[in-house]
N, C-alpha and C. Protein backbone atom coordinates (compact mmCIF):
# COMPACT_ATOMS: atom_id res chain seq x y z
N UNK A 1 36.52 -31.47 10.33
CA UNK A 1 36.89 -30.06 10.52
C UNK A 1 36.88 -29.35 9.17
N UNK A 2 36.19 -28.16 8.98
CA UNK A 2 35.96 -27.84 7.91
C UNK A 2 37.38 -26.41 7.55
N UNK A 3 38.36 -26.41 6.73
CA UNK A 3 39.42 -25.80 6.79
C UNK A 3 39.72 -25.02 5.86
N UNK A 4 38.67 -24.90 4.48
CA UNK A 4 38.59 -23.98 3.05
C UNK A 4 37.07 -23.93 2.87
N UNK A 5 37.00 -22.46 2.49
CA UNK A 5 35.76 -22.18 1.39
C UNK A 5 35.67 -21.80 0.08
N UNK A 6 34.85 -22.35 -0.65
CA UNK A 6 34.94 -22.09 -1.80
C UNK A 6 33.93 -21.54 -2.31
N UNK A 7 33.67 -20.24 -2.93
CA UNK A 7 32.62 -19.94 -3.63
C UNK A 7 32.38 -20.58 -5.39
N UNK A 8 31.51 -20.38 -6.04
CA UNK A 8 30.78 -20.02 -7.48
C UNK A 8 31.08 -18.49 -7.43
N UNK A 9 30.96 -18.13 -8.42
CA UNK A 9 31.21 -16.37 -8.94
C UNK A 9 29.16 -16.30 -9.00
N UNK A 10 29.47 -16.42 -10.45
CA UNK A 10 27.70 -15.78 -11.32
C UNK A 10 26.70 -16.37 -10.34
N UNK A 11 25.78 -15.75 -9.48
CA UNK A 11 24.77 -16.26 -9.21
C UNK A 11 25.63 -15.77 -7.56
N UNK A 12 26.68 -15.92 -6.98
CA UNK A 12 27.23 -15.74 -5.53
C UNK A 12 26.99 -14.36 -5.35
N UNK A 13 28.31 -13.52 -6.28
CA UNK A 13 28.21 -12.61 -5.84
C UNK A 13 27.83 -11.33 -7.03
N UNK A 14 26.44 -11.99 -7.63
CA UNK A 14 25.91 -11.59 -8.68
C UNK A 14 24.55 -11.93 -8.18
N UNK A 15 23.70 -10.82 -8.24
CA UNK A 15 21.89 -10.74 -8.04
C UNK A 15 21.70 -11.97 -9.25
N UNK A 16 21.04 -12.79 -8.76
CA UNK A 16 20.34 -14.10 -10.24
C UNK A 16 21.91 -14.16 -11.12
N UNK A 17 21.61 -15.27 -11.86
CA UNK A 17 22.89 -15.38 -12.56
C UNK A 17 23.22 -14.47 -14.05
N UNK A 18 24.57 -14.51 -14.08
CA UNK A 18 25.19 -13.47 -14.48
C UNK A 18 24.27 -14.08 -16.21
N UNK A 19 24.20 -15.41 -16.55
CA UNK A 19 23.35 -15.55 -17.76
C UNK A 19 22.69 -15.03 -18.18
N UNK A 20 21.33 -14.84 -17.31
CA UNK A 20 20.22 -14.08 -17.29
C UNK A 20 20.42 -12.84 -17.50
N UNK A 21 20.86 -11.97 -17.26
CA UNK A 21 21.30 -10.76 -17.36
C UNK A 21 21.96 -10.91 -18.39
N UNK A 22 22.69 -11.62 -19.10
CA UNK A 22 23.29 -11.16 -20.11
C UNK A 22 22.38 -11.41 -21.41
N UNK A 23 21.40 -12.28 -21.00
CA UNK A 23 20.75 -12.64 -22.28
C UNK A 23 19.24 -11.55 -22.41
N UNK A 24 19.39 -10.64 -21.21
CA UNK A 24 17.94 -10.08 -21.06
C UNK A 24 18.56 -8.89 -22.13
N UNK A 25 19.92 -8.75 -21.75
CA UNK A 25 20.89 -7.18 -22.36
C UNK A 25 21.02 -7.61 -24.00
N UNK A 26 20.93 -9.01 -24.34
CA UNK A 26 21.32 -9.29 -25.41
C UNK A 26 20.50 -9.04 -26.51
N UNK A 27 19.09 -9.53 -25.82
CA UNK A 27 17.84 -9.53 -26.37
C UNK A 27 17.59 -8.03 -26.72
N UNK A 28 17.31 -7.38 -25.81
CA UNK A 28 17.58 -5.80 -26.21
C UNK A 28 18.57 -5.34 -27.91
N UNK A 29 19.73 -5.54 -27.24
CA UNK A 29 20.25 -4.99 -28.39
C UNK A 29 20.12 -5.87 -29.64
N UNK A 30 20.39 -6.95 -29.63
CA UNK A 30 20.47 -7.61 -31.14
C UNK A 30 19.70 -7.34 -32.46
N UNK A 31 18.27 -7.05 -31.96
CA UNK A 31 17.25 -6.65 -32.64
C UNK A 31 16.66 -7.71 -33.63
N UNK A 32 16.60 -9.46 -32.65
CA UNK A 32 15.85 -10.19 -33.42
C UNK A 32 15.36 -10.77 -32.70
N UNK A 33 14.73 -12.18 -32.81
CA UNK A 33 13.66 -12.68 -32.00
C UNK A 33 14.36 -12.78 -30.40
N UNK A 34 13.44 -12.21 -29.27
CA UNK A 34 14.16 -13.00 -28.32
C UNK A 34 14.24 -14.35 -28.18
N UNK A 35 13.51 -14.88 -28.12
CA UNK A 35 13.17 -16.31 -28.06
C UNK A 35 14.63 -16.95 -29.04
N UNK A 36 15.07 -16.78 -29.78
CA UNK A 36 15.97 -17.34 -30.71
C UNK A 36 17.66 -16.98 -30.16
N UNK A 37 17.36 -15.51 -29.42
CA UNK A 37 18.94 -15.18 -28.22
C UNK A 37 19.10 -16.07 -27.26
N UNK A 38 17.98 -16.60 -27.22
CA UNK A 38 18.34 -17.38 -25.58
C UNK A 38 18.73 -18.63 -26.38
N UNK A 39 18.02 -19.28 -27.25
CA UNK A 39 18.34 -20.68 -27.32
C UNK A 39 20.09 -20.64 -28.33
N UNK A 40 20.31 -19.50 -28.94
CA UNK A 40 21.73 -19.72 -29.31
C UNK A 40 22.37 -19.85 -28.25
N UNK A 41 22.51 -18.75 -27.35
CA UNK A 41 22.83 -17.83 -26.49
C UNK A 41 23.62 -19.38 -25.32
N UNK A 42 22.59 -19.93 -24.65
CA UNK A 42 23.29 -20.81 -24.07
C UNK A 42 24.15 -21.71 -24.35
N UNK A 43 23.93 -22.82 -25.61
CA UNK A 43 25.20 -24.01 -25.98
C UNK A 43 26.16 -23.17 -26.79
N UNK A 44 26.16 -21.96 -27.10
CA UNK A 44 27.44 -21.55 -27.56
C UNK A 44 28.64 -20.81 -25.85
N UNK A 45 27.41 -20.37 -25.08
CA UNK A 45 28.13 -20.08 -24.20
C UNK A 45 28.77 -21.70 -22.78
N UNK A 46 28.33 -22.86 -23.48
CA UNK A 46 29.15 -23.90 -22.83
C UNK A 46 30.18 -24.33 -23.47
N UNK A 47 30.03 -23.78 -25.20
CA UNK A 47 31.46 -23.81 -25.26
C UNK A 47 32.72 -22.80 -25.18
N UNK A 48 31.85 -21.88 -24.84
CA UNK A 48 33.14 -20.43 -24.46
C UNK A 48 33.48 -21.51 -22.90
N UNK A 49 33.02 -21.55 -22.16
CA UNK A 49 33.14 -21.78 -20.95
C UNK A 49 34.40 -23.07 -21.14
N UNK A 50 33.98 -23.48 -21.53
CA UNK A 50 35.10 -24.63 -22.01
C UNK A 50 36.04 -24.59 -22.41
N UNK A 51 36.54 -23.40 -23.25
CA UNK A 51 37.73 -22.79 -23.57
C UNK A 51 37.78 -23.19 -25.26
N UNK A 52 36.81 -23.08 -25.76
CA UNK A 52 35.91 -23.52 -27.17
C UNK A 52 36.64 -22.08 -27.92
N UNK A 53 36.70 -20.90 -27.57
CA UNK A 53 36.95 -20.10 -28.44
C UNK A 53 37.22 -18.51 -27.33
N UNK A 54 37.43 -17.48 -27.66
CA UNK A 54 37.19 -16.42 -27.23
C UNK A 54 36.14 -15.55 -27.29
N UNK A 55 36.51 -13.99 -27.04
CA UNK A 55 35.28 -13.42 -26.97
C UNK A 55 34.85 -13.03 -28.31
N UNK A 56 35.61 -12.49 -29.31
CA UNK A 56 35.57 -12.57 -30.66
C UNK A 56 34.77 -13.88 -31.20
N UNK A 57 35.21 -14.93 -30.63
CA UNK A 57 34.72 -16.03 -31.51
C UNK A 57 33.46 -16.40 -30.97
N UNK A 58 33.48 -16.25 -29.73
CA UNK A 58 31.50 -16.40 -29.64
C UNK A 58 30.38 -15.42 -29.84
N UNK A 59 31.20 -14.04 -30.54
CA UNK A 59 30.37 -12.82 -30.75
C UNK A 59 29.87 -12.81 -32.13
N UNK A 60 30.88 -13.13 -32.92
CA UNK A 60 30.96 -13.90 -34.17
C UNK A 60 29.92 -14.90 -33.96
N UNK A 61 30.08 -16.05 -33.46
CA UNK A 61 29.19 -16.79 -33.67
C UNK A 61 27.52 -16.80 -33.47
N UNK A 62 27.64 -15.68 -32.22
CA UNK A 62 26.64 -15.28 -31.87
C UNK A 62 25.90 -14.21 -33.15
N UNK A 63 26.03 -13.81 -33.55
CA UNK A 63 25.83 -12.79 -35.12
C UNK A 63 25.16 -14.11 -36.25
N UNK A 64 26.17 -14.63 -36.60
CA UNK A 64 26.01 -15.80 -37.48
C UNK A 64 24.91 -16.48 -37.08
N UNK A 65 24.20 -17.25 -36.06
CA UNK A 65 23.53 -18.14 -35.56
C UNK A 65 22.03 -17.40 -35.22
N UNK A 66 22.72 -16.12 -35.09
CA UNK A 66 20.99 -14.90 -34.72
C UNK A 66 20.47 -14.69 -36.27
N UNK A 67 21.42 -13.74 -36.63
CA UNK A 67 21.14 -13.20 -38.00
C UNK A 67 21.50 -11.82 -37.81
N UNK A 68 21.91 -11.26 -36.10
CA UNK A 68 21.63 -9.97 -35.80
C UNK A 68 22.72 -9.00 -36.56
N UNK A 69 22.15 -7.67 -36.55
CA UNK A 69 22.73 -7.08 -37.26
C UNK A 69 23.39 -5.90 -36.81
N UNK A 70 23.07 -6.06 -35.45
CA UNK A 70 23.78 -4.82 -34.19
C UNK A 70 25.69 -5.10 -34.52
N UNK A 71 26.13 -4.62 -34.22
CA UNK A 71 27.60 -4.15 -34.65
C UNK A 71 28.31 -5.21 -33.23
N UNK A 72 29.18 -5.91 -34.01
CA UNK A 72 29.75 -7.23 -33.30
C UNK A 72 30.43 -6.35 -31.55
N UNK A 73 30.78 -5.49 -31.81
CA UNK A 73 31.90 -4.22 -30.83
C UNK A 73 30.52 -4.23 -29.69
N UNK A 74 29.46 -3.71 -29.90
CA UNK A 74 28.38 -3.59 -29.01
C UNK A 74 27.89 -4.46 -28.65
N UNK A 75 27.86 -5.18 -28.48
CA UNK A 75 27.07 -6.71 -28.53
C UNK A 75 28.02 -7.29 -27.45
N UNK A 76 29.57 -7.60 -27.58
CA UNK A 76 30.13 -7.99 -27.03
C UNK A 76 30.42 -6.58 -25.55
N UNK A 77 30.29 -5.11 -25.66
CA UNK A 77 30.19 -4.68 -24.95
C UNK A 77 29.01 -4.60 -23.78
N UNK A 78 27.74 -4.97 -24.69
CA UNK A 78 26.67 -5.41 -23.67
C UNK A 78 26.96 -6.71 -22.99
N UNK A 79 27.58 -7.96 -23.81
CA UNK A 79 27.93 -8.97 -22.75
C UNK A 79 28.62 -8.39 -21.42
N UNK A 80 30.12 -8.09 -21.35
CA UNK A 80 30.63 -7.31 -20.35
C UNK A 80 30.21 -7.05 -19.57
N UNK A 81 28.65 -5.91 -19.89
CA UNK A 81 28.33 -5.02 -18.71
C UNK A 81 26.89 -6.09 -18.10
N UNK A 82 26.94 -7.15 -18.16
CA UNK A 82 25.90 -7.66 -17.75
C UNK A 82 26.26 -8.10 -16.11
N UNK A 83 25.56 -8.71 -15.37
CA UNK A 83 25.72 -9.02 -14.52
C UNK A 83 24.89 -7.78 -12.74
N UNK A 84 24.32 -7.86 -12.25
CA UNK A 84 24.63 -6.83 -11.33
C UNK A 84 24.99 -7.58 -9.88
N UNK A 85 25.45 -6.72 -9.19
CA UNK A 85 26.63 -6.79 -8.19
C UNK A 85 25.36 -7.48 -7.17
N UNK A 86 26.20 -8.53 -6.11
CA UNK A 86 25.56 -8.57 -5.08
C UNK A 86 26.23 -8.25 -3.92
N UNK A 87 26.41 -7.46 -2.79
CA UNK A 87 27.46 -6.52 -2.74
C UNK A 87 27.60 -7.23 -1.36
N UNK A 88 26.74 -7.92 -0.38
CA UNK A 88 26.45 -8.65 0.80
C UNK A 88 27.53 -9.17 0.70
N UNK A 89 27.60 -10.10 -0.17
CA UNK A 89 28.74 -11.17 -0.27
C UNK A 89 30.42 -11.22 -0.49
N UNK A 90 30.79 -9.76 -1.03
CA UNK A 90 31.85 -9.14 -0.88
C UNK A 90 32.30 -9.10 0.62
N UNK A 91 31.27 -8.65 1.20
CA UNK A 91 30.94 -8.26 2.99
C UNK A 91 31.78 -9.76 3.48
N UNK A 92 30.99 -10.81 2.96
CA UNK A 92 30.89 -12.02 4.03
C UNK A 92 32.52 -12.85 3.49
N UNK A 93 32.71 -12.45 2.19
CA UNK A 93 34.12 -12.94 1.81
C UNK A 93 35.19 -12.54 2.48
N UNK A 94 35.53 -10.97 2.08
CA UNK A 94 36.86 -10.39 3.52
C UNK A 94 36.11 -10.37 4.78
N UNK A 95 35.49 -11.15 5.45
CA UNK A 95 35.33 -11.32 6.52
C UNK A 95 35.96 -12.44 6.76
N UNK A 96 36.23 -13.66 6.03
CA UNK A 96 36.66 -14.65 6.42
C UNK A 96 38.34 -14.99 6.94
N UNK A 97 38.15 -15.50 8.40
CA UNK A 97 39.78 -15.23 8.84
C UNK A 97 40.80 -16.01 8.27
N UNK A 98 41.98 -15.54 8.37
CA UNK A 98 43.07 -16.12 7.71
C UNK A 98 43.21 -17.48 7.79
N UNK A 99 42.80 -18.13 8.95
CA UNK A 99 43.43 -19.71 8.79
C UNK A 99 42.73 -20.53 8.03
N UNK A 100 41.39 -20.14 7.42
CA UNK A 100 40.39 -20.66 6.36
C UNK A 100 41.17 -20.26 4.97
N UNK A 101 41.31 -21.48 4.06
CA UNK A 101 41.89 -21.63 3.00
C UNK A 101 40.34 -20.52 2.27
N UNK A 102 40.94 -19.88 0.70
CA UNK A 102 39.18 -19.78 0.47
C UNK A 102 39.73 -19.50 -1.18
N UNK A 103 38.59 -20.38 -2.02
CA UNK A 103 39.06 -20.78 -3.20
C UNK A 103 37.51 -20.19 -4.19
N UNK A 104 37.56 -20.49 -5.72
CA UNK A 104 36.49 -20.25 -6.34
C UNK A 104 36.42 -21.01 -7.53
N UNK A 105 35.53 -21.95 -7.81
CA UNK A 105 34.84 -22.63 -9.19
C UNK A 105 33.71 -21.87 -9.27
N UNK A 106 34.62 -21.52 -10.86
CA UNK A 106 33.04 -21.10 -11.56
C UNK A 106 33.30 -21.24 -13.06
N UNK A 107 32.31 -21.83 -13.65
CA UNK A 107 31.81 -22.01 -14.85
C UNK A 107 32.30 -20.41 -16.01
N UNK A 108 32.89 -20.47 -16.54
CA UNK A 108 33.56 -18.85 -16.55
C UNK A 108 33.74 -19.19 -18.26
N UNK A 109 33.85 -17.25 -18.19
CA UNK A 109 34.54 -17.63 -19.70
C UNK A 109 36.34 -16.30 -19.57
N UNK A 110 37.30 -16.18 -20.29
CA UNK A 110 38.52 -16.04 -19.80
C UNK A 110 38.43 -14.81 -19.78
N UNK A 111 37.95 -13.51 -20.73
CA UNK A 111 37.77 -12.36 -20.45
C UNK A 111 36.88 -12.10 -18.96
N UNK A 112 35.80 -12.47 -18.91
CA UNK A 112 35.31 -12.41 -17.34
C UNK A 112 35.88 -12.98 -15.98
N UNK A 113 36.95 -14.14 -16.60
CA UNK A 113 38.00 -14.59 -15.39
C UNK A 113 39.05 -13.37 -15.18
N UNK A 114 39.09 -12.71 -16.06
CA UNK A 114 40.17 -11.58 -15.68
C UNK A 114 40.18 -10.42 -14.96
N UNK A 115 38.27 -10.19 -15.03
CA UNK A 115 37.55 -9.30 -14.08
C UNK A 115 38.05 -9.72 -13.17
N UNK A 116 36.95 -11.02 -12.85
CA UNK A 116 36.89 -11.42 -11.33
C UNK A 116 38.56 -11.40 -10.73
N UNK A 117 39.41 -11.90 -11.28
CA UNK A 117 40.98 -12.34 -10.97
C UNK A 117 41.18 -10.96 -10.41
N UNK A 118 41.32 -9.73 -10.96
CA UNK A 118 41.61 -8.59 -11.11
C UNK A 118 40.84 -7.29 -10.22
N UNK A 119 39.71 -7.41 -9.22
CA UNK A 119 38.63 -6.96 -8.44
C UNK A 119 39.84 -7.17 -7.37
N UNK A 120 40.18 -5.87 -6.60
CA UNK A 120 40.23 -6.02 -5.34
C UNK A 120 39.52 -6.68 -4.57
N UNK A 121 38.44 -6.73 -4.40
CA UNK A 121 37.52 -7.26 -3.45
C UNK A 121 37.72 -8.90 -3.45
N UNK A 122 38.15 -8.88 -4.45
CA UNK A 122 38.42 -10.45 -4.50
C UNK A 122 39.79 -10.84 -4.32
N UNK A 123 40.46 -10.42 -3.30
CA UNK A 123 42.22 -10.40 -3.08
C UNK A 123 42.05 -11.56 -1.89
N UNK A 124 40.77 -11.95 -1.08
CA UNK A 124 40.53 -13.06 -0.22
C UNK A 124 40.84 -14.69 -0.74
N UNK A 125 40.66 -14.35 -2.13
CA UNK A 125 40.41 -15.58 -2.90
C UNK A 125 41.76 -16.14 -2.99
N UNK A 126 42.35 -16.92 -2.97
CA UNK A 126 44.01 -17.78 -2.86
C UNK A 126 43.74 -18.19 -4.13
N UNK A 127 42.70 -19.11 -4.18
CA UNK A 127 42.90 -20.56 -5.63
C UNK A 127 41.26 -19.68 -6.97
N UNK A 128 41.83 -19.83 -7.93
CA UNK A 128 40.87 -19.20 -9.02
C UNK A 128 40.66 -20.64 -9.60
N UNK A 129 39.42 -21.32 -9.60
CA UNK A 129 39.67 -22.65 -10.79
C UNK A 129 38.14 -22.34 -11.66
N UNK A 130 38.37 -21.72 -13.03
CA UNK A 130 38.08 -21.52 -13.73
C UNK A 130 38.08 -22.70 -15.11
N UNK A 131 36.29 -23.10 -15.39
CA UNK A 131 36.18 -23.86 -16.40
C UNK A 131 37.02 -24.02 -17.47
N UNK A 132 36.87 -22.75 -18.17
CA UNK A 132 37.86 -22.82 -19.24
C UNK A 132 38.90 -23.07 -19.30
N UNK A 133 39.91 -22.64 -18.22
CA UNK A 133 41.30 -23.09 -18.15
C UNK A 133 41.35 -24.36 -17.60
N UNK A 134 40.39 -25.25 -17.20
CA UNK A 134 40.65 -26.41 -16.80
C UNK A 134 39.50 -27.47 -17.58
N UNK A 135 38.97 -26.59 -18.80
CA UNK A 135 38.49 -27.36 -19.82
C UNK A 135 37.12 -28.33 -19.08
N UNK A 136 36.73 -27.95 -18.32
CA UNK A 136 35.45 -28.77 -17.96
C UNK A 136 34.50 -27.96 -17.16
N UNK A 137 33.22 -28.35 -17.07
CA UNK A 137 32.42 -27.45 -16.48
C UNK A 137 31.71 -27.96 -15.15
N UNK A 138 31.32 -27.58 -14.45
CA UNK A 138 30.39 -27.89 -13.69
C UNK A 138 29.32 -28.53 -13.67
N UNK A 139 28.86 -29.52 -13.49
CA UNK A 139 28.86 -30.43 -12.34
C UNK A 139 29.47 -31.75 -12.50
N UNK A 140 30.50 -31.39 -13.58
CA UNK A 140 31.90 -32.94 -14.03
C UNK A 140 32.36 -33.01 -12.23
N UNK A 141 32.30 -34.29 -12.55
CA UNK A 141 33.15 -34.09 -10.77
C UNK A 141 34.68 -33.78 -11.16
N UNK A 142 35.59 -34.05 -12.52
CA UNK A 142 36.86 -33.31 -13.00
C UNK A 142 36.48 -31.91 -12.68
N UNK A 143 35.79 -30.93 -12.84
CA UNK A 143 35.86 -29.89 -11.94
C UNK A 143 35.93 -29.37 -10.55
N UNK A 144 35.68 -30.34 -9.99
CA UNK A 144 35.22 -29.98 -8.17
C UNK A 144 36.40 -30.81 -8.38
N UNK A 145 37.39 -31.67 -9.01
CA UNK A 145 39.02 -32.65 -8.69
C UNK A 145 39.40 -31.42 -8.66
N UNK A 146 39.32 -30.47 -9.70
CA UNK A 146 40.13 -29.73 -9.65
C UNK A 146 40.13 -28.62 -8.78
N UNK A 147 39.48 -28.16 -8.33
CA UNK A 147 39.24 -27.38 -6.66
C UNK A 147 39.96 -27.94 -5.92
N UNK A 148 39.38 -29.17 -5.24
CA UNK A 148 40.25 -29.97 -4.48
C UNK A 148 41.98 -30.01 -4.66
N UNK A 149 42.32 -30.27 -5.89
CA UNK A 149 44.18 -30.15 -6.32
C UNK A 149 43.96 -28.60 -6.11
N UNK A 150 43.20 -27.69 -6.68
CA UNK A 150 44.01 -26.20 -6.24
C UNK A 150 44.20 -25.83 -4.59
N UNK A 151 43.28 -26.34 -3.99
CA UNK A 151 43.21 -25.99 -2.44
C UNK A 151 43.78 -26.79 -1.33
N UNK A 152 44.46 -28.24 -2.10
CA UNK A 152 45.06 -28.78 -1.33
C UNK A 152 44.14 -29.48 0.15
N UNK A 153 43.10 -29.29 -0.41
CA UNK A 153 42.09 -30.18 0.94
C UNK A 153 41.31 -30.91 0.15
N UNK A 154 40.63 -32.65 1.10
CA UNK A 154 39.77 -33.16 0.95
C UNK A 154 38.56 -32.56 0.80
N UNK A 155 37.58 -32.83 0.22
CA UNK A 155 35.99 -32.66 -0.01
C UNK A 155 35.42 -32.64 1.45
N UNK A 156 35.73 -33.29 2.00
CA UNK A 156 35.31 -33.36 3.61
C UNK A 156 36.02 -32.23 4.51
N UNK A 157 36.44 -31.29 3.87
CA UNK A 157 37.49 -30.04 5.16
C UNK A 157 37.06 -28.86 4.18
N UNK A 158 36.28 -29.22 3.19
CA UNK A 158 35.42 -27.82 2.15
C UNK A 158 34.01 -27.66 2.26
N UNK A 159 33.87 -26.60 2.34
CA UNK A 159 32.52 -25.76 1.77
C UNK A 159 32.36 -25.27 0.66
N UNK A 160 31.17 -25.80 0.22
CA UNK A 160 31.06 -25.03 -1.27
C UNK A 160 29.87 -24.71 -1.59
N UNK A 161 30.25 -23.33 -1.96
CA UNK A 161 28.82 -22.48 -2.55
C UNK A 161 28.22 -22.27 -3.55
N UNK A 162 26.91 -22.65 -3.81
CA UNK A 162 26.79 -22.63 -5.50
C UNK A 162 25.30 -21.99 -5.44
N UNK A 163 24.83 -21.58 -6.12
CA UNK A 163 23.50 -20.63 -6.53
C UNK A 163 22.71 -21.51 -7.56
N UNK A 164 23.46 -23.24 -7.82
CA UNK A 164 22.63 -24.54 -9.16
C UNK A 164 22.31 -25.17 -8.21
N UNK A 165 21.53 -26.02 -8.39
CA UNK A 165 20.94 -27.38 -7.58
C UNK A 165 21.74 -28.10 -8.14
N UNK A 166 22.35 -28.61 -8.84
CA UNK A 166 22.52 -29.57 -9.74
C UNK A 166 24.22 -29.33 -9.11
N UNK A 167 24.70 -28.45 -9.31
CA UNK A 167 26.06 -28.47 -9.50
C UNK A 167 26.62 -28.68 -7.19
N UNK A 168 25.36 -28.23 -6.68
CA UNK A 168 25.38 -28.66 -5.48
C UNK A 168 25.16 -30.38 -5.20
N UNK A 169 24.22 -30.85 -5.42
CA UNK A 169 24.08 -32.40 -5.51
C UNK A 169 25.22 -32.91 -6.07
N UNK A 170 26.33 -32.18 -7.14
CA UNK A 170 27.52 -33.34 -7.46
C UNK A 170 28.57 -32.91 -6.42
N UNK A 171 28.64 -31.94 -5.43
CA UNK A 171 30.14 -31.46 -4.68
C UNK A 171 28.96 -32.05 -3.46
N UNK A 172 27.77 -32.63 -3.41
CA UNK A 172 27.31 -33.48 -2.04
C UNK A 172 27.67 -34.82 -2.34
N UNK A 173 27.74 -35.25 -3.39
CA UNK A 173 28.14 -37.04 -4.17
C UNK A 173 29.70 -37.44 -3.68
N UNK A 174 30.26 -36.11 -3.66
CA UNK A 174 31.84 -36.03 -3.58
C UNK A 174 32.21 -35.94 -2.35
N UNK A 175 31.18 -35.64 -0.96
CA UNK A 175 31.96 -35.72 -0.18
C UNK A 175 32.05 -34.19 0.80
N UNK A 176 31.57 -33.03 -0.64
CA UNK A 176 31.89 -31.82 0.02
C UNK A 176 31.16 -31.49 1.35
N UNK A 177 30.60 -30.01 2.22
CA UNK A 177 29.70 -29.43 2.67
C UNK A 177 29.59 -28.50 1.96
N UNK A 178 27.83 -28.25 1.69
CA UNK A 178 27.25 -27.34 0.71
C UNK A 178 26.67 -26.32 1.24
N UNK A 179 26.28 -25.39 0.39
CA UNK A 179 25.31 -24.30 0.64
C UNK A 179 24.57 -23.66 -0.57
N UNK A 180 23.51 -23.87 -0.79
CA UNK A 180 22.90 -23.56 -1.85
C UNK A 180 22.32 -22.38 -1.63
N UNK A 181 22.82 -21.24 -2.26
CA UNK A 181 22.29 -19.58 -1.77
C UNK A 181 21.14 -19.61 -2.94
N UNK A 182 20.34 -19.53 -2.49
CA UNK A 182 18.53 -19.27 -2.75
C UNK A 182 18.31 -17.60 -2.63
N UNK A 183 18.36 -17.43 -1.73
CA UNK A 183 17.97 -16.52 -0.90
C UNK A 183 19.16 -15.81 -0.01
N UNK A 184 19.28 -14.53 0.32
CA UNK A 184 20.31 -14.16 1.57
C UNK A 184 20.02 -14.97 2.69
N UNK A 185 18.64 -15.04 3.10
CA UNK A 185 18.38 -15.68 4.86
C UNK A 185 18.54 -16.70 4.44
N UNK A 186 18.19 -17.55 3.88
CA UNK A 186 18.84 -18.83 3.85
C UNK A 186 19.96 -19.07 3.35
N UNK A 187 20.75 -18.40 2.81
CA UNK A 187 22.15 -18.16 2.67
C UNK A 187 22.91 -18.29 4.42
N UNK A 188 22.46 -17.52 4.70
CA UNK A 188 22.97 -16.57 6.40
C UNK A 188 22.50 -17.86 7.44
N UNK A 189 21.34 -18.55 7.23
CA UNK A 189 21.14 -19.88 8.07
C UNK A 189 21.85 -20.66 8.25
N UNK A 190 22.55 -21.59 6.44
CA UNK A 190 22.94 -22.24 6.48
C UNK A 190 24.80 -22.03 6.33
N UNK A 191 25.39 -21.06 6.49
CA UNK A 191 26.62 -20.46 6.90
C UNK A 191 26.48 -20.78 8.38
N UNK A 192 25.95 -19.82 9.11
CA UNK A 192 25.67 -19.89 10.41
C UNK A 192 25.70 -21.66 10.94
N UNK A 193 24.99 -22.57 10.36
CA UNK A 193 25.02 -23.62 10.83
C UNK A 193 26.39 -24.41 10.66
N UNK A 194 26.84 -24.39 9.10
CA UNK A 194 28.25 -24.61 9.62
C UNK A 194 29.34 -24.41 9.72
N UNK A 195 29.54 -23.16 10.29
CA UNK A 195 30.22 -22.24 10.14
C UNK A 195 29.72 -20.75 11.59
N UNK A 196 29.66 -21.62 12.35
CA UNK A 196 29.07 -20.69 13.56
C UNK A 196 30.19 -19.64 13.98
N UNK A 197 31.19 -20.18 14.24
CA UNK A 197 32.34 -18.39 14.64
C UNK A 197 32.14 -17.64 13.64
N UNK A 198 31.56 -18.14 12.05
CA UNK A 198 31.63 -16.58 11.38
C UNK A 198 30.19 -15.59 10.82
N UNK A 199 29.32 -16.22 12.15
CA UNK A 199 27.68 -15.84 11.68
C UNK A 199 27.65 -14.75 11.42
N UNK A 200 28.31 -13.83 12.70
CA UNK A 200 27.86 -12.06 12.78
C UNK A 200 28.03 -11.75 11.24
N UNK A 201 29.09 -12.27 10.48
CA UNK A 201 30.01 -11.36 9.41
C UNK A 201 28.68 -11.80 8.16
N UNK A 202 27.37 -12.65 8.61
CA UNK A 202 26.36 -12.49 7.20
C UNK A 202 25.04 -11.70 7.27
N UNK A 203 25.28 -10.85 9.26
CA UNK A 203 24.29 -9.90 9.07
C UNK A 203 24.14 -8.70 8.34
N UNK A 204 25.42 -8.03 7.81
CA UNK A 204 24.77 -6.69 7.06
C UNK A 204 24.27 -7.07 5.32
């Protein structure tokens, strides 16, 4: 019996992941090689995610490691505004009825956990388990433990949604039920399949 859902944030209820977008915004402003934003750009952002430093300290680092010379204040304001909305999925979240537990892992860093925490739209959500505050990332199975301790259910009475292949294959190792959103229709298929009383709520 399946009795909690759990989403991912970046990539759920975000068009492509919130990365991408931040590194397309980054590239823009910094005003140095792109090719050299992306490859800082990611292992400094697994250790924000980790709880490695703040937003200061990976903007900083991000400066240092580029060479860029855009003004640390903007840079970190283009991080912020990255991301765009995927608005379906707001839809299909307060749709879900009360006796379904409904929780969220995501790979995060703590200023953007405060968004998401802080979004009405996200008042459905009971359990927040956020990388950084629990110091590990996705696809550690210590992250999906820790879902499980926030939601108080087995891997076998959860759903979990993720927009990685990778981070889906470790919550399938564990036991969970998955859904790998690709696509909306195949999003809306595989809801529908398990999860049939709440199909109507992934047509708009």
């Amino acid at each position: 019996m399946i009795r909690g859902i759990a989403f991912d944030w970046g990539g759920i209820f975000t068009e492509g992941t919130f990365d991408s977008d931040a590194v397309r915004n980054l590239q823009r402003k910094a005003g140095v090689d792109p090719e050299l934003v992306e490859r800082v750009y990611f292992p400094l952002l697994a250790e924000f995610e980790a709880g490695a430093f703040d937003l200061g300290g990976f903007i900083d680092r991000f400066v240092e490691q580029t060479g860029s010379r855009t003004e640390p204040d903007l840079l970190a304001e283009t991080f912020l505004a990255s991301g765009i909305e995927r608005t379906a999925m707001f839809g299909v979240l307060n749709s879900i009825p009360s006796h379904y537990r409904v929780g969220m892992l995501s790979n995060n860093v703590p200023v953007l956990c405060d968004q998401v925490r802080n979004d009405p739209r996200m008042e459905r959500i009971e359990r927040f388990v956020f990388s950084n505050e629990i110091g590990v990332r996705k696809p550690d199975p210590a992250a999906f433990r820790a879902l499980t301790d926030a939601m108080e259910l087995p891997p076998a009475e959860l759903v979990f949604i993720d927009d990685n292949a990778d981070n889906i294959r470790a919550a399938q190792e564990l036991g969970f039920h998955t859904i790998l959103l690709d696509t909306m229709d195949g999003f809306r298929q595989q809801w529908q399949e398990l999860l049939p009383e709440l199909a109507p709520a992934t047509s708009s």
